[in-house]
Protein backbone atom coordinates (compact mmCIF):
# COMPACT_ATOMS: atom_id res chain seq x y z
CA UNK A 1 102.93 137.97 236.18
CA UNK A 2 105.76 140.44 236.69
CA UNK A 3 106.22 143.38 235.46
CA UNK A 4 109.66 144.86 235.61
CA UNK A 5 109.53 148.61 236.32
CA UNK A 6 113.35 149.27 238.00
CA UNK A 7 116.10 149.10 235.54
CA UNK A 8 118.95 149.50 237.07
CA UNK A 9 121.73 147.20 235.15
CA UNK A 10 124.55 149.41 234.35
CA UNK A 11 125.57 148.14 230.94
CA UNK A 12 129.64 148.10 231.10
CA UNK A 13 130.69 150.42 227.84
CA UNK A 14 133.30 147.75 225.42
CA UNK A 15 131.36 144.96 226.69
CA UNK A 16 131.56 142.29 223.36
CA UNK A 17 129.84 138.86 223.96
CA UNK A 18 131.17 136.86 220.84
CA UNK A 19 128.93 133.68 219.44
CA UNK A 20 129.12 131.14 217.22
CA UNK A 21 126.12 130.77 214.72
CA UNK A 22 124.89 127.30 213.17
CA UNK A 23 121.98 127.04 210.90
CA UNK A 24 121.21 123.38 211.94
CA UNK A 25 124.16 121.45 211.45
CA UNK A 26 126.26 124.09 209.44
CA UNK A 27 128.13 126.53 210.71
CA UNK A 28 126.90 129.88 209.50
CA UNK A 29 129.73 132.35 210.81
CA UNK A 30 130.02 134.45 213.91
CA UNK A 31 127.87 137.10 215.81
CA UNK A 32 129.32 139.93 218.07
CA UNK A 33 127.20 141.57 220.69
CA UNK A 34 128.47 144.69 222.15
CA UNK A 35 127.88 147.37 224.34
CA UNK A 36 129.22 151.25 223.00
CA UNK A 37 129.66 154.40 224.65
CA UNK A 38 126.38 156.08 226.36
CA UNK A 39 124.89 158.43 224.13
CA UNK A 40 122.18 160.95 223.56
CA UNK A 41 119.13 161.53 221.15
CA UNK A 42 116.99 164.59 220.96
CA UNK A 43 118.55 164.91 224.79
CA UNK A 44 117.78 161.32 226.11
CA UNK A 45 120.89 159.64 227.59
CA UNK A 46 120.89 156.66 225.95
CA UNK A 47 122.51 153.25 226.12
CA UNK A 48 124.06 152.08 222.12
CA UNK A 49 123.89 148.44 221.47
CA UNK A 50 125.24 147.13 218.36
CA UNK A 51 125.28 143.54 217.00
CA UNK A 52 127.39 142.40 213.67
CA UNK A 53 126.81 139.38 212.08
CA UNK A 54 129.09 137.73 209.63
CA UNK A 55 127.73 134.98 207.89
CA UNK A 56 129.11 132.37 204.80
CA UNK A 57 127.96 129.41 203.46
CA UNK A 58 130.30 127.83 201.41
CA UNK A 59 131.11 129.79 198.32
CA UNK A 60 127.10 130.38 197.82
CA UNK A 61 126.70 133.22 200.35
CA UNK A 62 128.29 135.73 202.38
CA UNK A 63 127.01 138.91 204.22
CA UNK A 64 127.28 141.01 206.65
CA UNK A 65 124.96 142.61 208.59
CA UNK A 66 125.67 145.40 210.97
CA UNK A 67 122.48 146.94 213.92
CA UNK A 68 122.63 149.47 215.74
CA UNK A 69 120.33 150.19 218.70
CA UNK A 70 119.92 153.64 220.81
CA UNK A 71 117.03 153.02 224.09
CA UNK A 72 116.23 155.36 226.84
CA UNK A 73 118.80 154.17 229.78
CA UNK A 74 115.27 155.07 232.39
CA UNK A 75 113.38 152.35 230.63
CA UNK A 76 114.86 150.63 227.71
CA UNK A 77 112.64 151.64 225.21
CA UNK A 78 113.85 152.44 222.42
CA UNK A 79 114.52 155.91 220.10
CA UNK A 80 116.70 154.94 217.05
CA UNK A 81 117.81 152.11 215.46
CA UNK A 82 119.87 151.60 212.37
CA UNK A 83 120.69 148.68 210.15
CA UNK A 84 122.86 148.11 207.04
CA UNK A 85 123.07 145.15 205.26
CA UNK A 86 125.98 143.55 202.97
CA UNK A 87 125.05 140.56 201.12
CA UNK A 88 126.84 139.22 198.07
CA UNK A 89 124.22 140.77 195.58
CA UNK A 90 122.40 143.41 197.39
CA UNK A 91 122.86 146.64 198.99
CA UNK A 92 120.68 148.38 202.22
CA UNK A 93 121.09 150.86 204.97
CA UNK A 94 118.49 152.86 206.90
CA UNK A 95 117.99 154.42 210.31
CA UNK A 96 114.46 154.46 211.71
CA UNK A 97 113.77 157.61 214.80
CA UNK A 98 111.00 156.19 216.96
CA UNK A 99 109.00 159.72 217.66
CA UNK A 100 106.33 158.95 220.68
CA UNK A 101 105.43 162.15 220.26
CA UNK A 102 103.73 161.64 216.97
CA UNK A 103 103.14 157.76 217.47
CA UNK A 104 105.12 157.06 214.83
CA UNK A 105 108.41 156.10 213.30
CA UNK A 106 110.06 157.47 210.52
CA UNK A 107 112.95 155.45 208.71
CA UNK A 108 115.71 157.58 206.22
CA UNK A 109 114.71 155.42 203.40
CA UNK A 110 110.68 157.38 203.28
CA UNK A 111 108.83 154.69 205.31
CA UNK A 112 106.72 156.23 207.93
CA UNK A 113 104.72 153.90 210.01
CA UNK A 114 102.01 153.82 213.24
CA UNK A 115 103.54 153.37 216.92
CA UNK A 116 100.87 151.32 219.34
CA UNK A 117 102.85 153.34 221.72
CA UNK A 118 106.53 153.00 223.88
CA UNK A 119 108.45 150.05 221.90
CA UNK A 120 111.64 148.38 221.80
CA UNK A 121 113.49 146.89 219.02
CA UNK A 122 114.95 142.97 218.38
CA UNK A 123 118.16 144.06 219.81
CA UNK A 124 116.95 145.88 222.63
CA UNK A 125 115.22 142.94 223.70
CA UNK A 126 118.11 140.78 224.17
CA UNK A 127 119.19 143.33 227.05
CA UNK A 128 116.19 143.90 228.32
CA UNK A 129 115.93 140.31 229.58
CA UNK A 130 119.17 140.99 231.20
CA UNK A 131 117.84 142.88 234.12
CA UNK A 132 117.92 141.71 237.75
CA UNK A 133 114.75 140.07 238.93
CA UNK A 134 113.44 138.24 236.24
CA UNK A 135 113.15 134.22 237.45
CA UNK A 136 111.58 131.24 236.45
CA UNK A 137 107.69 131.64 236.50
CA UNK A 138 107.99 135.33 235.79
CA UNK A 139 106.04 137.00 232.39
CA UNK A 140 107.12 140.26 230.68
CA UNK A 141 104.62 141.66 228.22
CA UNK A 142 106.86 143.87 225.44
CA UNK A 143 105.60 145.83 222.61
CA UNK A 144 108.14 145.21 219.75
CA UNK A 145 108.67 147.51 216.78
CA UNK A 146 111.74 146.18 215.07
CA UNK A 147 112.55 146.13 210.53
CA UNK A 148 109.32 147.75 210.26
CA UNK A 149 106.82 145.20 211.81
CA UNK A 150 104.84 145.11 215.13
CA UNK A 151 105.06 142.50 217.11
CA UNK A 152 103.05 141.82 220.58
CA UNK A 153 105.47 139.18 222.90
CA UNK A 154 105.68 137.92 226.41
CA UNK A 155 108.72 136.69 227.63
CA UNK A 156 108.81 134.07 230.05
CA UNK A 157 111.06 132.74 232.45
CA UNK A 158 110.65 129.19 232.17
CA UNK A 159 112.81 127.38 233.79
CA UNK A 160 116.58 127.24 234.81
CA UNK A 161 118.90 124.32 233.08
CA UNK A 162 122.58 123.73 232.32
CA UNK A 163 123.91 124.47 228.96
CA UNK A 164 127.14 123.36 227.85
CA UNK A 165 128.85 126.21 225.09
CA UNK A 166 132.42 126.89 223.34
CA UNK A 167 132.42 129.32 226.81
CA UNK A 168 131.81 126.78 229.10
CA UNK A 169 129.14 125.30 231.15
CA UNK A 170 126.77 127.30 232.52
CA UNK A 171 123.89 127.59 235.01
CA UNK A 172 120.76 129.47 232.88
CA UNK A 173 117.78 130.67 233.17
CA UNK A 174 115.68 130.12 229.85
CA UNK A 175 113.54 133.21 228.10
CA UNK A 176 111.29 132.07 225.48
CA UNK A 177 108.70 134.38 223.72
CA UNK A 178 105.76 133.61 222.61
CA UNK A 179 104.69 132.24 219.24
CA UNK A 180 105.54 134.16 215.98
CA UNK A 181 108.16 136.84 217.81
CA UNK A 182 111.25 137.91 216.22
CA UNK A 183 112.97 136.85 219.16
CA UNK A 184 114.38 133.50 219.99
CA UNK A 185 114.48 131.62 222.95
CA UNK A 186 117.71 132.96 225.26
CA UNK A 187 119.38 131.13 227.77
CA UNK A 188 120.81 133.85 230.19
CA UNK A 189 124.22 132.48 232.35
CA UNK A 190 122.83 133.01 236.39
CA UNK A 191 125.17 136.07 237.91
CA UNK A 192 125.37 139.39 237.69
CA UNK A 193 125.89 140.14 233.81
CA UNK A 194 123.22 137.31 233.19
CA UNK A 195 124.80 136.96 229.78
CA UNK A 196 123.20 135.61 227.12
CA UNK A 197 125.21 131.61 226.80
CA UNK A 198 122.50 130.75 223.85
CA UNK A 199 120.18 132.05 221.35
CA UNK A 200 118.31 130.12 219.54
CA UNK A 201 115.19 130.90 216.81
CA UNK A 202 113.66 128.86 213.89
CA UNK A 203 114.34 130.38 210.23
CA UNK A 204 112.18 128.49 207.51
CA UNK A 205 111.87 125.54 209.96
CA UNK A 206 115.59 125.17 210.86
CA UNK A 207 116.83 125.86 213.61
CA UNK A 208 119.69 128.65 213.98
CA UNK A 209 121.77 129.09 216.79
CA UNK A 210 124.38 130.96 218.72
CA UNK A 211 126.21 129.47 221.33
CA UNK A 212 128.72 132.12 223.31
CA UNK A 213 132.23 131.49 222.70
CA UNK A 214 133.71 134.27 224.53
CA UNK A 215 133.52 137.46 226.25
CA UNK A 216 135.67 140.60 226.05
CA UNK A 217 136.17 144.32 227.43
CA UNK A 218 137.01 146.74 225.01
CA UNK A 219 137.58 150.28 224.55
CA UNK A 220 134.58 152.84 224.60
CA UNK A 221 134.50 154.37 220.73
């Protein structure tokens, strides 16, 4: 087993890693991972992730759903997350402040819930299997508060494969978490960035995925 303890990826500010999302053989719309100025809360530097997705099925549904993500740049874990959600019919936005002080977390909309202790949310995750070291064979045990659920999950390395995308073809190291996570299997491009080429998870037994068709370098908000 390893446990990662050094973090020392420098996430590039304007980084945008831009996917496109099937829900088995339909294509759903597009997701945009990106990477925003450093920033603080209650006096933690932080690192801001933020991912948008745009989805439409025919003319039956469209949304929009926007998450925001604010962890600790020492160890990833994470101290506010927000999420606001645009669907044809219905309205939602809340922020949730992860206090570890308290063991809890306490979203805008009134819920106030338990922390097991140091967690990170969905998004988080999909950087924190970006850091340098983590190889085939290796296990990372996570404690995952994310949308107001707790969720236990290793990740593991378990093996490294080619994967052809709208990007390209690339040489990947595939992440998969154990049973009933909110995180889907990722298939991390070998190099530096280790960039996530694939996502994939299982929504009501279909498979949705999001295959990377492009990366970009924009300017810090």
């Amino acid at each position: 087993m390893l446990l990662l303890t050094a973090f020392l990826v420098a996430f590039t500010p304007g980084e945008r890693l831009d996917y496109d999302v099937r829900y088995g053989p339909l294509c759903l719309g597009r997701l945009s991972l990106s990477t925003l100025a450093p920033d603080t809360v209650r006096g933690e530097s932080c690192y801001h992730f933020r991912a948008v997705l745009q989805a439409r099925l025919s003319f039956l549904f469209s949304a929009r759903y926007d998450i925001d993500a604010w962890c600790r740049v020492s160890d990833m874990v994470t101290l506010r997350s927000a999420k606001k959600t645009r669907e044809s019919r219905y309205r939602a936005e809340w922020t949730a402040d992860y206090d570890y002080g308290a063991g809890r977390v306490v979203y805008s909309d009134g819920d106030t819930l338990a922390l097991a202790g140091p967690a990170h949310d969905v998004l988080t995750l999909w950087y924190l299997v970006r850091r340098p070291g983590f190889g085939p064979g290796d296990t990372l045990p996570v404690y995952c508060h994310s949308d107001r659920r707790d969720y236990h999950v290793a990740l593991v390395g378990v093996r490294e494969t080619e994967v052809g995308v709208p990007a390209g073809r690339f040489r990947c190291l595939e992440v998969v978490p154990t049973p009933g996570s909110p995180l889907g299997a990722v298939f991390l491009a070998r190099g530096d960035a280790s960039v996530p080429a694939v996502i994939r998870t299982s929504v009501g037994g279909v498979q949705v995925s999001a295959e990377l068709v492009g990366t970009a370098q924009e300017e810090e908000e």
